[in-house]
N, C-alpha and C. Protein backbone atom coordinates (compact mmCIF):
# COMPACT_ATOMS: atom_id res chain seq x y z
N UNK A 1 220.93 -28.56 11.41
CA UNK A 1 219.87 -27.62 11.78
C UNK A 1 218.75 -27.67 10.74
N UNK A 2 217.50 -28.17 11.68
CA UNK A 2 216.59 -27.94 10.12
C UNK A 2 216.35 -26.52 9.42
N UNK A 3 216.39 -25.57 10.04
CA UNK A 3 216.53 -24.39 8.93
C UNK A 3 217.23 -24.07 7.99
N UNK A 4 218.45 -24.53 8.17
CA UNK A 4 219.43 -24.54 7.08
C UNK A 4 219.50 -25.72 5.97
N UNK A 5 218.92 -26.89 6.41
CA UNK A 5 218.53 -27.62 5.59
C UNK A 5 217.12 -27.75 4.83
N UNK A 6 216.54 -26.75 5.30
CA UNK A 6 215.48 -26.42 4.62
C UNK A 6 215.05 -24.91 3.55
N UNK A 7 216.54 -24.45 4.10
CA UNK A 7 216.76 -23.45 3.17
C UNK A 7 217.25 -23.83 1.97
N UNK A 8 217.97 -24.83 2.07
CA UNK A 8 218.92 -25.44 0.94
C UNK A 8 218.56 -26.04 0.19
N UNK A 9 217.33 -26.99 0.82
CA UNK A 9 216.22 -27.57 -0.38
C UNK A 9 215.28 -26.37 -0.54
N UNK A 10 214.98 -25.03 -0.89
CA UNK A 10 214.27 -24.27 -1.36
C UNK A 10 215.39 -23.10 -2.23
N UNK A 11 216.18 -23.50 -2.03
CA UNK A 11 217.05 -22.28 -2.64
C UNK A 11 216.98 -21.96 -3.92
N UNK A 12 216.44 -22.99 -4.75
CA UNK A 12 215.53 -22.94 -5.71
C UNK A 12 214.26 -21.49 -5.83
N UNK A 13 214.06 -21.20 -5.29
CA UNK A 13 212.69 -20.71 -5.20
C UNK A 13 213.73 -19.40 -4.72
N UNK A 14 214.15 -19.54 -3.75
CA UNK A 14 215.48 -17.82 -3.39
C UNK A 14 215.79 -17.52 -4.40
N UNK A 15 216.61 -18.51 -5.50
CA UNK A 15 217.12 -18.04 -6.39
C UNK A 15 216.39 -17.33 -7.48
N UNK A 16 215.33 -17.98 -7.71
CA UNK A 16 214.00 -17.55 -8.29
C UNK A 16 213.17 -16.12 -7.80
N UNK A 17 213.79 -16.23 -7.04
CA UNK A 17 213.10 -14.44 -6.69
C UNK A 17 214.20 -13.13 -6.73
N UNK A 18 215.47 -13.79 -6.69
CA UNK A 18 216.59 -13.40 -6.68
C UNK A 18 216.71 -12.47 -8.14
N UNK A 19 216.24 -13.38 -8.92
CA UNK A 19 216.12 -13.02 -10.63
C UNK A 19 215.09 -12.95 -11.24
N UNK A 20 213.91 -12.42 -10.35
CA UNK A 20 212.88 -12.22 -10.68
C UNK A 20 212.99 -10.45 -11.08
N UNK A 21 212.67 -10.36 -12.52
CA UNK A 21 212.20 -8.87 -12.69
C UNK A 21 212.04 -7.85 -11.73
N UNK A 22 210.76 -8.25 -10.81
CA UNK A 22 210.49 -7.17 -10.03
C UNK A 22 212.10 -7.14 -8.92
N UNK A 23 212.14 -8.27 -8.62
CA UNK A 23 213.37 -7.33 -7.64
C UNK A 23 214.47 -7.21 -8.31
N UNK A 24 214.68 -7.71 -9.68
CA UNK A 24 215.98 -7.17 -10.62
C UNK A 24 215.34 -5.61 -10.95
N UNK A 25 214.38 -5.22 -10.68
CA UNK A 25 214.02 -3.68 -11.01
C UNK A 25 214.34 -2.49 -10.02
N UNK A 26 214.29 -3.84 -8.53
CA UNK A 26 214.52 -3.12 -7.30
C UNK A 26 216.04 -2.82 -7.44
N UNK A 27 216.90 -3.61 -7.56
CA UNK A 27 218.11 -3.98 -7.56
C UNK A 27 218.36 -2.65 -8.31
N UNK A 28 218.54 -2.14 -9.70
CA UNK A 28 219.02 -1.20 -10.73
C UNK A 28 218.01 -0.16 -10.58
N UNK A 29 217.16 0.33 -9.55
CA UNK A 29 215.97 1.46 -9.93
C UNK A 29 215.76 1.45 -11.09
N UNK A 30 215.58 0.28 -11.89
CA UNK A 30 214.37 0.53 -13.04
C UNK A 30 213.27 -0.19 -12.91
N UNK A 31 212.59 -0.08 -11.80
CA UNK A 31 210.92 -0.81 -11.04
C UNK A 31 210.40 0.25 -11.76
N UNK A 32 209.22 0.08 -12.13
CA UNK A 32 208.01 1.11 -12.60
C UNK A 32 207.46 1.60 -11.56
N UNK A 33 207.29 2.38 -10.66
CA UNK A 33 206.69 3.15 -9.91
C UNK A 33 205.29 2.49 -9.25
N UNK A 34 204.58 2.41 -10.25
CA UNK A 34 203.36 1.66 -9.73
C UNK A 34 203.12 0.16 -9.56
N UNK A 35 204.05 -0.54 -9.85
CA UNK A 35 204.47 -1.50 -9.57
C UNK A 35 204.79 -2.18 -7.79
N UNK A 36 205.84 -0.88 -7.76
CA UNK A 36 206.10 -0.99 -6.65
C UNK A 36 204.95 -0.30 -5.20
N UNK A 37 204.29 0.62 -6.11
CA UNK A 37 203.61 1.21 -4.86
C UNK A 37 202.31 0.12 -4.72
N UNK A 38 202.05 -1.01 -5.82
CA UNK A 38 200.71 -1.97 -5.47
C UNK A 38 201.72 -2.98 -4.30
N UNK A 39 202.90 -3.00 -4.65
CA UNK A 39 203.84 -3.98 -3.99
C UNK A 39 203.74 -3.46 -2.66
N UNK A 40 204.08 -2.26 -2.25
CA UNK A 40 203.75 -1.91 -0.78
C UNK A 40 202.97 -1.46 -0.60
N UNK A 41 201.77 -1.50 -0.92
CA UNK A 41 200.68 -1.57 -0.46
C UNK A 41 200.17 -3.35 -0.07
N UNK A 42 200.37 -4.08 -1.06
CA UNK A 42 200.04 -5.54 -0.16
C UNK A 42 200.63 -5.84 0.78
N UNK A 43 201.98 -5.33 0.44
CA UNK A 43 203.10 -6.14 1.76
C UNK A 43 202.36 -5.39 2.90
N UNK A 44 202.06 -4.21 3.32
CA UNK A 44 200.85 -3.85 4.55
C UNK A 44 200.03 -4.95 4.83
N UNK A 45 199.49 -5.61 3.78
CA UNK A 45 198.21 -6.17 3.98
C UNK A 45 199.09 -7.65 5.14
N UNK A 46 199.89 -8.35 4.04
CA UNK A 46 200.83 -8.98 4.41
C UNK A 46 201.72 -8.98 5.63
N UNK A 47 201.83 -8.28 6.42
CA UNK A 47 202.91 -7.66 7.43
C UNK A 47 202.05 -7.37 8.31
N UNK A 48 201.28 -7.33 8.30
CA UNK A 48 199.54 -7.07 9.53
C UNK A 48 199.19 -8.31 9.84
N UNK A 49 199.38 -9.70 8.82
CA UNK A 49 198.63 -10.83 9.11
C UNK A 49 200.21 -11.40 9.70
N UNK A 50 201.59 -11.10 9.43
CA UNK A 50 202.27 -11.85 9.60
C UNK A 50 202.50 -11.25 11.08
N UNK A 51 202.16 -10.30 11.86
CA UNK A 51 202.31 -9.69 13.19
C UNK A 51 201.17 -10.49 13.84
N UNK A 52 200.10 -10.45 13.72
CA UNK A 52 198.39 -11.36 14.21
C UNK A 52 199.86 -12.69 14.46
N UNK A 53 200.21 -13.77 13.12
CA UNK A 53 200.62 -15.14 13.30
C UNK A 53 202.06 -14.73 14.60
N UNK A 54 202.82 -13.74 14.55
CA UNK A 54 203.90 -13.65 15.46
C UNK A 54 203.15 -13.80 17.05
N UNK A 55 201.78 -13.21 16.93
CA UNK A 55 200.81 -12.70 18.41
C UNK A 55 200.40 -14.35 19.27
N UNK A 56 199.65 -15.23 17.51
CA UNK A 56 199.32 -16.29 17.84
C UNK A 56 200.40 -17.06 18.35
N UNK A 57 201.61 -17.29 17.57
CA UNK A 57 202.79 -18.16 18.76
C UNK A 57 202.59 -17.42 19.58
N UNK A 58 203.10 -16.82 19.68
CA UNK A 58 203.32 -16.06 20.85
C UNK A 58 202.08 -16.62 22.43
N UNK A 59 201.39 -16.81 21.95
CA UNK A 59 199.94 -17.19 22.88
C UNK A 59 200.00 -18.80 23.13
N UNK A 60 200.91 -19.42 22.70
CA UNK A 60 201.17 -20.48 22.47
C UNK A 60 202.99 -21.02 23.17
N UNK A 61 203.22 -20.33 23.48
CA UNK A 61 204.79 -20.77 23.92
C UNK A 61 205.15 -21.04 25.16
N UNK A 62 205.63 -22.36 25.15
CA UNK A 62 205.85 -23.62 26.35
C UNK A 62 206.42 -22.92 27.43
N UNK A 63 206.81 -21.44 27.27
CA UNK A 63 207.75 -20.44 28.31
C UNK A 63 208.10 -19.31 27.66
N UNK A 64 208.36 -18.88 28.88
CA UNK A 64 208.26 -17.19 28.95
C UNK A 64 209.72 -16.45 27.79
N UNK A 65 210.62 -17.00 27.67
CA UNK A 65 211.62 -16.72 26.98
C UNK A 65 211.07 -17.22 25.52
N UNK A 66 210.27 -18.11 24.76
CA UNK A 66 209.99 -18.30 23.70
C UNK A 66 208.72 -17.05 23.32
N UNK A 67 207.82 -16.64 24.55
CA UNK A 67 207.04 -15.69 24.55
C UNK A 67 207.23 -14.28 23.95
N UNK A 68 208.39 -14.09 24.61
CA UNK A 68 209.04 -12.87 24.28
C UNK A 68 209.86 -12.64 23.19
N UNK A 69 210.20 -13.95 22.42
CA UNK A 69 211.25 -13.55 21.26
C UNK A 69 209.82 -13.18 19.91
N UNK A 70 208.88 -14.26 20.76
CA UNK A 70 207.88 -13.87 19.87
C UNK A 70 207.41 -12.55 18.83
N UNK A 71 207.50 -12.25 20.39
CA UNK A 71 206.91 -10.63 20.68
C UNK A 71 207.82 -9.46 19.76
N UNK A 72 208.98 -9.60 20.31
CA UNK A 72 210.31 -9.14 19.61
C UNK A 72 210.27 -9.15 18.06
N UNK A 73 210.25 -10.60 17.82
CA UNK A 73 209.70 -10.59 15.95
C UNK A 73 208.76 -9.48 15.66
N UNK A 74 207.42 -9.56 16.63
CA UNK A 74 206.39 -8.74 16.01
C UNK A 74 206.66 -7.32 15.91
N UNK A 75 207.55 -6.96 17.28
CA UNK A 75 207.99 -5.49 17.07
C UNK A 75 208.82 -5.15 15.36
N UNK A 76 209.65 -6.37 15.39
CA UNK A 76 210.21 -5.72 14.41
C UNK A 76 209.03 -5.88 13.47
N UNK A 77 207.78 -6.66 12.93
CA UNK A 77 206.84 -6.54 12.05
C UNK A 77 206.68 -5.35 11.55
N UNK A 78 206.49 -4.38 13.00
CA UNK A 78 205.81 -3.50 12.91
C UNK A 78 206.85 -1.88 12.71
N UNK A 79 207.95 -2.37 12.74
CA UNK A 79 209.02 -1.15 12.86
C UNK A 79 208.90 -1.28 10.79
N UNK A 80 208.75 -2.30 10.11
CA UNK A 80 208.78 -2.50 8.68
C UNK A 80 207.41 -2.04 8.55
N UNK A 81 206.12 -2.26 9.03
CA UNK A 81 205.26 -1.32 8.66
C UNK A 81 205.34 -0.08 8.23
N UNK A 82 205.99 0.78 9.55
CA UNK A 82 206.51 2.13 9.52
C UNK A 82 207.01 2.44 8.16
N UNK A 83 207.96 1.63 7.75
CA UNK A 83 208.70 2.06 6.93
C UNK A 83 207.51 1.84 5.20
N UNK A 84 207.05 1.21 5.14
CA UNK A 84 205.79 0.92 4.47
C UNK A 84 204.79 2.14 4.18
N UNK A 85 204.42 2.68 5.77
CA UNK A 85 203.82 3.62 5.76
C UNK A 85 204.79 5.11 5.11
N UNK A 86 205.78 4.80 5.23
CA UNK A 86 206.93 6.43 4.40
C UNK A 86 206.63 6.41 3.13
N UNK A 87 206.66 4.85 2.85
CA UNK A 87 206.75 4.61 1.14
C UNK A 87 205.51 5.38 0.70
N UNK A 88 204.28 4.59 1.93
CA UNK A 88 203.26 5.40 1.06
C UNK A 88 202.68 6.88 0.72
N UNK A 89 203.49 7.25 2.21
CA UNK A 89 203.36 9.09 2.25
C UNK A 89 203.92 9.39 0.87
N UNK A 90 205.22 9.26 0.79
CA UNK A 90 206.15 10.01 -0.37
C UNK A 90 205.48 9.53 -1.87
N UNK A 91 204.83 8.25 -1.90
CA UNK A 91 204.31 8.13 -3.26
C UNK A 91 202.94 8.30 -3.39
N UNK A 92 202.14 8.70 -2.20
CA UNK A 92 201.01 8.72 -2.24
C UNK A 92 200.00 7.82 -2.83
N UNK A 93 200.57 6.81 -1.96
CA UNK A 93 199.90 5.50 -2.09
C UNK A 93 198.84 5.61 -0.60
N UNK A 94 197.34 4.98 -1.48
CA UNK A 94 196.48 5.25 0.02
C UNK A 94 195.86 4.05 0.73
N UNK A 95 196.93 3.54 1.24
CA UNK A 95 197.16 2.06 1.93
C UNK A 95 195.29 1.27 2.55
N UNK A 96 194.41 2.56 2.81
CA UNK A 96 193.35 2.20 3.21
C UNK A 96 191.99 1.73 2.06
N UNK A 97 192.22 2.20 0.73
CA UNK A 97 191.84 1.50 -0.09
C UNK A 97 192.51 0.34 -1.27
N UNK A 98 193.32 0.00 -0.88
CA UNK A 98 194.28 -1.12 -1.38
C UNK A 98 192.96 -2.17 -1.41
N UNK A 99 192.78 -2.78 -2.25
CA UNK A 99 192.40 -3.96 -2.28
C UNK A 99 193.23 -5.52 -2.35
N UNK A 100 192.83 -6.15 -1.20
CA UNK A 100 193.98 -7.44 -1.07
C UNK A 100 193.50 -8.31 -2.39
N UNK A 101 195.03 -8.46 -2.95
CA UNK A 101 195.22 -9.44 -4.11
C UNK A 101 195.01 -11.33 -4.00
N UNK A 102 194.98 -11.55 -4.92
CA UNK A 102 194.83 -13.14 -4.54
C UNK A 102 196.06 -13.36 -4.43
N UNK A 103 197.49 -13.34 -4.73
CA UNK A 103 198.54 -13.83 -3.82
C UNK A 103 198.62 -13.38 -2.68
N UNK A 104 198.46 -12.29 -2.40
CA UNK A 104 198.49 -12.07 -1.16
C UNK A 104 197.58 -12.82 -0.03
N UNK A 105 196.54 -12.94 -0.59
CA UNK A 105 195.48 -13.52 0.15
C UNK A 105 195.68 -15.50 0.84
N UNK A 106 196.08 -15.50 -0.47
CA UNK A 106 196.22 -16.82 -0.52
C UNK A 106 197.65 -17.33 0.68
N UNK A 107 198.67 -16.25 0.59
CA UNK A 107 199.71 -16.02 1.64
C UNK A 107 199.20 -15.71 2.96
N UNK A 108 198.44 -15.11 3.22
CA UNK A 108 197.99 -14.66 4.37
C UNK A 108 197.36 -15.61 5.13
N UNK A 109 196.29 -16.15 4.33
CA UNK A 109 195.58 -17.30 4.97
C UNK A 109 195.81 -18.11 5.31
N UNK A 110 197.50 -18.64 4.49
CA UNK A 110 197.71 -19.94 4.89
C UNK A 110 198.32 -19.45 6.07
N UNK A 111 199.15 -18.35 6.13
CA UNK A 111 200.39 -18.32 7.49
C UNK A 111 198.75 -18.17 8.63
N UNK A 112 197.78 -17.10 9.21
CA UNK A 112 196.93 -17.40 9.91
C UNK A 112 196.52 -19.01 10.07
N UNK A 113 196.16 -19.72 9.40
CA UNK A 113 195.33 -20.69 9.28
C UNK A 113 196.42 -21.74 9.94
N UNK A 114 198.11 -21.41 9.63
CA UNK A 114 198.79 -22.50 10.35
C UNK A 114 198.63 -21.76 12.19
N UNK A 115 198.84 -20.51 12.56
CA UNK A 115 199.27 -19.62 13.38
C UNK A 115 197.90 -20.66 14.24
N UNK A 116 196.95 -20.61 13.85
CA UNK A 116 195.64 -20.72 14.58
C UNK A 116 195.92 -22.28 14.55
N UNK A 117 196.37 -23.24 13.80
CA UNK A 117 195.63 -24.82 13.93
C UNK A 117 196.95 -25.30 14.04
N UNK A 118 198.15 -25.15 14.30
CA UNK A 118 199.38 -26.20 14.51
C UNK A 118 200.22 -25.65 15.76
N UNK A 119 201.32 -26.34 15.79
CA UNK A 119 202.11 -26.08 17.06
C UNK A 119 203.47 -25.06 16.27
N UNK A 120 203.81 -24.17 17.59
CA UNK A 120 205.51 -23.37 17.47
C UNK A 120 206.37 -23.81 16.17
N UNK A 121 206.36 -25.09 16.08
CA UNK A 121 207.58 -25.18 14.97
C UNK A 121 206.90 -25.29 13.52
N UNK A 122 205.69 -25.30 13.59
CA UNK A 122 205.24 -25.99 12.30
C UNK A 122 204.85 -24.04 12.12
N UNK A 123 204.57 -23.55 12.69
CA UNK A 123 204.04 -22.01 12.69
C UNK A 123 205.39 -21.30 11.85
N UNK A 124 206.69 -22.10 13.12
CA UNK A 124 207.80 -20.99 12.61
C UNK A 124 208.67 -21.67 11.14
N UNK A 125 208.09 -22.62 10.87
CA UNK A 125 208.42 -23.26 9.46
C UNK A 125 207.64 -22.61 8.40
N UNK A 126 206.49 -22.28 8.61
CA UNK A 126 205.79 -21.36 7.48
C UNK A 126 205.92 -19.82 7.54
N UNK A 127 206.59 -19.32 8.66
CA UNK A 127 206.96 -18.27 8.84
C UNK A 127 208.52 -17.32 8.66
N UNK A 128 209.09 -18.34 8.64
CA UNK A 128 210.42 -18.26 8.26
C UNK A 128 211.40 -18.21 6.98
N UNK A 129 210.34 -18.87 6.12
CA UNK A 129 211.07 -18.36 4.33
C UNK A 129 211.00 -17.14 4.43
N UNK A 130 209.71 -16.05 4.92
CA UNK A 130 209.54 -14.58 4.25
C UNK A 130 211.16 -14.10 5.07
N UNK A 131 211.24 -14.25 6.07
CA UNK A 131 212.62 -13.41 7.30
C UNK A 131 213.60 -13.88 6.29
N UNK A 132 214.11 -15.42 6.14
CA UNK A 132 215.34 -15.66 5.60
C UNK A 132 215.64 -15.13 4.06
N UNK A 133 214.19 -15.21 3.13
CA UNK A 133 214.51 -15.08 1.89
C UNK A 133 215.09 -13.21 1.91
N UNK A 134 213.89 -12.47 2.63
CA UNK A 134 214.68 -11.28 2.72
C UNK A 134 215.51 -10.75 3.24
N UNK A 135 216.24 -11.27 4.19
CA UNK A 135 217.80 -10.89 4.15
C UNK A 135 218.59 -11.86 3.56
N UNK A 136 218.46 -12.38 2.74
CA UNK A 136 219.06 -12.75 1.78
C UNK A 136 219.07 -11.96 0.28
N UNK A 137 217.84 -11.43 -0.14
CA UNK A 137 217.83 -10.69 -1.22
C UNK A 137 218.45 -9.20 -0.58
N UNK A 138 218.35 -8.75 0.30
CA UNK A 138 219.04 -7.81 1.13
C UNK A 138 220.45 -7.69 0.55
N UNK A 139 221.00 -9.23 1.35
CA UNK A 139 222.51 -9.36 1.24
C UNK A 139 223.11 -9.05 0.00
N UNK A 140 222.54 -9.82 -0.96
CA UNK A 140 222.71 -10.13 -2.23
C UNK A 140 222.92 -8.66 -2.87
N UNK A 141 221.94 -7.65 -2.58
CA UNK A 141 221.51 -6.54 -3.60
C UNK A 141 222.51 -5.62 -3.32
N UNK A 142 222.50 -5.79 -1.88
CA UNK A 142 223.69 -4.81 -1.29
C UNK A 142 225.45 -5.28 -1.89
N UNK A 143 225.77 -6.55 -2.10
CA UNK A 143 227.32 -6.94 -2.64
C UNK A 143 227.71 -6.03 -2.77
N UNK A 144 227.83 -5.34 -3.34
CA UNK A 144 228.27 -4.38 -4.24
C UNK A 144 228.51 -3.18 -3.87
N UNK A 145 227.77 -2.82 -2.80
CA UNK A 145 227.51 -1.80 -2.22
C UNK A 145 226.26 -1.26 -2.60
N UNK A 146 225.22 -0.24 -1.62
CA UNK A 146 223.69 -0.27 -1.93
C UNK A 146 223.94 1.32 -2.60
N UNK A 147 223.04 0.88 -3.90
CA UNK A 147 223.24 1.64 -4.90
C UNK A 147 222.17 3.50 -4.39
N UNK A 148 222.56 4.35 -5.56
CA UNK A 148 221.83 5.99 -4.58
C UNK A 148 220.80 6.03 -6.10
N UNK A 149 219.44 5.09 -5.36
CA UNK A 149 218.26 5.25 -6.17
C UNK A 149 217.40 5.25 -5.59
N UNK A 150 215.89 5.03 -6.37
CA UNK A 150 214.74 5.82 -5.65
C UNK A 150 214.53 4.27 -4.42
N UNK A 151 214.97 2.62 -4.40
CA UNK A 151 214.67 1.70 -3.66
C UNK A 151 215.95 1.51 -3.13
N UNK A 152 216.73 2.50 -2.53
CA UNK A 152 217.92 2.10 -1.85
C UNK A 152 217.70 1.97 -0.63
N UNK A 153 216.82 2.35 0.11
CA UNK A 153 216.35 2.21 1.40
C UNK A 153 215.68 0.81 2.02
N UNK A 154 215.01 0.21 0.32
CA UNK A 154 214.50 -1.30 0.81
C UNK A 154 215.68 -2.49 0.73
N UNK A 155 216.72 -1.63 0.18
CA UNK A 155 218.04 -2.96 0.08
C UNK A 155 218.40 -2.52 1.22
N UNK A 156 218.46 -0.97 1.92
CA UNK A 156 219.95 -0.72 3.14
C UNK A 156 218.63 -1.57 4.09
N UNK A 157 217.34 -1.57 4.02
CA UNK A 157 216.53 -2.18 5.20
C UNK A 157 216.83 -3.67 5.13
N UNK A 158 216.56 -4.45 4.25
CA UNK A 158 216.96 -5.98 4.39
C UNK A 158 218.15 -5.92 3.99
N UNK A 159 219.46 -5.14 4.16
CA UNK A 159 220.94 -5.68 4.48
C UNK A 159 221.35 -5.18 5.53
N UNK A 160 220.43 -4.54 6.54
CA UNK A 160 220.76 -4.19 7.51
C UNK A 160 221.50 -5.10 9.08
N UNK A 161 222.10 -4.49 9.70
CA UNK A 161 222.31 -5.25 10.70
C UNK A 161 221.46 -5.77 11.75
N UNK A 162 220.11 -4.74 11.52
CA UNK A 162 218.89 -5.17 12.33
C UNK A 162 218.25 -5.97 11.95
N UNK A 163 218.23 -6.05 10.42
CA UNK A 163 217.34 -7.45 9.95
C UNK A 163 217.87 -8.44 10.49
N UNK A 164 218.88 -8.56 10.34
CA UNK A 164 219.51 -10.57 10.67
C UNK A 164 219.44 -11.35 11.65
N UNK A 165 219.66 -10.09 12.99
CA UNK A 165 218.88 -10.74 14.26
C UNK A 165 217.54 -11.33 14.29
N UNK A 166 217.17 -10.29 13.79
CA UNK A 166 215.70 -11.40 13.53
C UNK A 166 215.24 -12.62 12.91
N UNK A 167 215.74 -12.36 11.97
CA UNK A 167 215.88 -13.31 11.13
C UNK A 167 216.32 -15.12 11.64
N UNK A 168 217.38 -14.43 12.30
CA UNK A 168 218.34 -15.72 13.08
C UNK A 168 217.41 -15.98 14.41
N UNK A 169 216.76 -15.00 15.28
CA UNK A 169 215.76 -15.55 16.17
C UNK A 169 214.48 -16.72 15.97
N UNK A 170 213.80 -16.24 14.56
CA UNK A 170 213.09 -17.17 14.16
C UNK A 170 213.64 -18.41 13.50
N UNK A 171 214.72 -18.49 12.77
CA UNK A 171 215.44 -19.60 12.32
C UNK A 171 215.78 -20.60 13.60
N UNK A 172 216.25 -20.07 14.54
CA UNK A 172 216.47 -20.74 16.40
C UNK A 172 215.20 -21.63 16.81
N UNK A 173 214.18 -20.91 16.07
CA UNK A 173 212.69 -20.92 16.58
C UNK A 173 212.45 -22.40 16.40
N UNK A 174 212.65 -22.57 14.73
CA UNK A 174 212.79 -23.43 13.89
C UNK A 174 213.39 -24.76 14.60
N UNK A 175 214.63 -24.51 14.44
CA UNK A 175 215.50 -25.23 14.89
C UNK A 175 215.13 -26.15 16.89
N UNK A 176 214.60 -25.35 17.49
CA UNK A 176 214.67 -26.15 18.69
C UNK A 176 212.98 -26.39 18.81
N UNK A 177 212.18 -25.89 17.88
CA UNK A 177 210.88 -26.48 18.20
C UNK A 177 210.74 -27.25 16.73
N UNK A 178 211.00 -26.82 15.40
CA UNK A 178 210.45 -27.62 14.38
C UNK A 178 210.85 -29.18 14.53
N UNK A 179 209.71 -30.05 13.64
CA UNK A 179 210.13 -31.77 13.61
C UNK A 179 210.92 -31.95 11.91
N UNK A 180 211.66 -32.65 12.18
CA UNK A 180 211.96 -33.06 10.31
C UNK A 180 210.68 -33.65 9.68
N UNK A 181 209.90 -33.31 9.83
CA UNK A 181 208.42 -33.94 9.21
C UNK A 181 207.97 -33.88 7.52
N UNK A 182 207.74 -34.65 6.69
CA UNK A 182 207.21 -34.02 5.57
C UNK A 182 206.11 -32.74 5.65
N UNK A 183 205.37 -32.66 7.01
CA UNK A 183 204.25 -30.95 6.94
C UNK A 183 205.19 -30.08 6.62
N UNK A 184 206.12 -30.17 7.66
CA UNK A 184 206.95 -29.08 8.17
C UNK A 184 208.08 -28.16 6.69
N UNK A 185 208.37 -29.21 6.27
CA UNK A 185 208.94 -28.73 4.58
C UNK A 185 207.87 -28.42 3.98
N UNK A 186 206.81 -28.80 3.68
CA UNK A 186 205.85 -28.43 3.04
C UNK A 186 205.17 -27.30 2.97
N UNK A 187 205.34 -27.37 4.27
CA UNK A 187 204.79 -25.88 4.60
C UNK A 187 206.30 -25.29 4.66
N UNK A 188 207.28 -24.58 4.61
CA UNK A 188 208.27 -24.07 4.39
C UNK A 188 208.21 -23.89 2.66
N UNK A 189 208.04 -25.04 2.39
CA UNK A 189 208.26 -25.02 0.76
C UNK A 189 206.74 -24.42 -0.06
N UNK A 190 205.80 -24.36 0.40
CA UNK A 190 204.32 -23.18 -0.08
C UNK A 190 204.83 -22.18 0.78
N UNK A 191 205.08 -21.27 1.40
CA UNK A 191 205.35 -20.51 1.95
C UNK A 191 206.55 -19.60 0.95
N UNK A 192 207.27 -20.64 0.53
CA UNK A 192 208.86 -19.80 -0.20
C UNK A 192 207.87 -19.88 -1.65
N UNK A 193 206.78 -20.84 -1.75
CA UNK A 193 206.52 -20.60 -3.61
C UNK A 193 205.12 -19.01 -3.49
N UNK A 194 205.03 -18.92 -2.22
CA UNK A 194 203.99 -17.94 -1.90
C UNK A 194 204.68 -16.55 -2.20
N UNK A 195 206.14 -16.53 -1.94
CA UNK A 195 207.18 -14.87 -1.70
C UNK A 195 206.49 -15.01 -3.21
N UNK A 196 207.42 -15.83 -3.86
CA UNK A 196 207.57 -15.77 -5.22
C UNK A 196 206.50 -15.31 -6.18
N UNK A 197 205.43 -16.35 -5.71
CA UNK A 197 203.86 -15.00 -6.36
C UNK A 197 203.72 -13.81 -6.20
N UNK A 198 204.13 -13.59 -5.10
CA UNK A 198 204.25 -12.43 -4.44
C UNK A 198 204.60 -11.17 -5.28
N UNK A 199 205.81 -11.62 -6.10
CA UNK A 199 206.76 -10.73 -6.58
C UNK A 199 206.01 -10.61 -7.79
N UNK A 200 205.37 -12.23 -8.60
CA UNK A 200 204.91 -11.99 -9.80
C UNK A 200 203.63 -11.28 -9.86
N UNK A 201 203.19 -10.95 -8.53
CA UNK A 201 201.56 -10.47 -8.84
C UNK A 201 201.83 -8.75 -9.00
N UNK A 202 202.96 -8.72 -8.24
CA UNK A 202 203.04 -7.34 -8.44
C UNK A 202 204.04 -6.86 -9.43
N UNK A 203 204.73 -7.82 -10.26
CA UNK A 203 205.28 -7.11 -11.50
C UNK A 203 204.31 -7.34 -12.46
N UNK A 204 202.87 -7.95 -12.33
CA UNK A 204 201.93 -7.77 -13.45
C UNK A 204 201.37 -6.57 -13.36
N UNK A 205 201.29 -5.69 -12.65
CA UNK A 205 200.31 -4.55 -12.52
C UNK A 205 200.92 -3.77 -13.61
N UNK A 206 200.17 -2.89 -14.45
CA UNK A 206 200.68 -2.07 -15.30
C UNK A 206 199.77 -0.78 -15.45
């Protein structure tokens, strides 16, 4: 399956976020507060462009059953918004003046820019590190059982039983439309080094 073999040559980069500060902060509730609230505030920014790229396949699929799983992804996009939007009520974070960061930006553009100029598999190859890496850091955080701190809700959300379906829908995606192509890793593999900025742009905020 190329998803799984393309997870395996990036696991590098999982592992790397795995033991990255910011989510070793998530992991033990010792994240700095504002850290995390610049963190969900991009992932909005992030999670808006990655629903648009779910819309664009979606506008794009050879049949009506690839149409709809589309669609399905995007719902769930948008059920993690929600939860985005709690974070920001309770911390009073004001999601409408967030200014988008250059990792973020730089993430965004590329997933649009494939959504708009390539085909289904090459879309769901750049789209598919963010689903797999986080229920994987999910899985991981939860081992143990999910700890009673102020980010226990973002581990019980990516170790949930609702994440993985999804997760595994777009990996399918992968699998019966992606090519073994050098793009196709490539873009899988900027995509998984994109999470990873991700994490570092927002454990720089101080």
């Amino acid at each position: 399956m190329i998803s799984d073999e393309l997870w395996k040559e990036n696991l590098d980069l999982a592992q790397s976020c795995l033991e990255h500060p910011f989510v070793c902060g998530i992991a033990d509730g010792s994240l700095e507060r504002q850290k995390f609230a610049y963190y969900v505030g991009q992932d909005a920014f992030f999670l808006k462009s990655f629903a648009r790229a779910y819309s664009i396949a979606a506008a794009k699929a050879p049949d009506f059953s690839v149409f709809t799983t589309f669609h399905n992804l995007a719902g769930g996009v948008l059920e993690e918004l929600q939860l985005h939007q709690g974070y920001a009520r309770e911390w009073n974070v004001d999601l409408k003046v967030q200014q988008l960061g250059n990792a973020t930006r730089r993430y965004t553009d590329f997933l649009l820019a494939t959504a708009w100029s390539d085909d289904i598999g090459s879309i769901a190859a750049a789209m598919s590190p963010c689903m797999a890496l986080y229920a994987f850091l999910g899985t991981e955080l939860a081992k143990n059982g999910i700890p009673n701190h102020q980010y226990a809700d973002w581990i019980r959300t990516y170790s949930s039983s609702d994440f993985q379906p999804l997760t595994e829908q777009l990996a399918s995606l992968l699998d019966t439309h992606g090519s073994n192509t050098a793009a196709v890793a490539s873009a899988y593999r900027y995509a998984m080094s994109c999470e990873l900025e991700f994490f570092q742009a927002s454990w720089e905020v101080s």
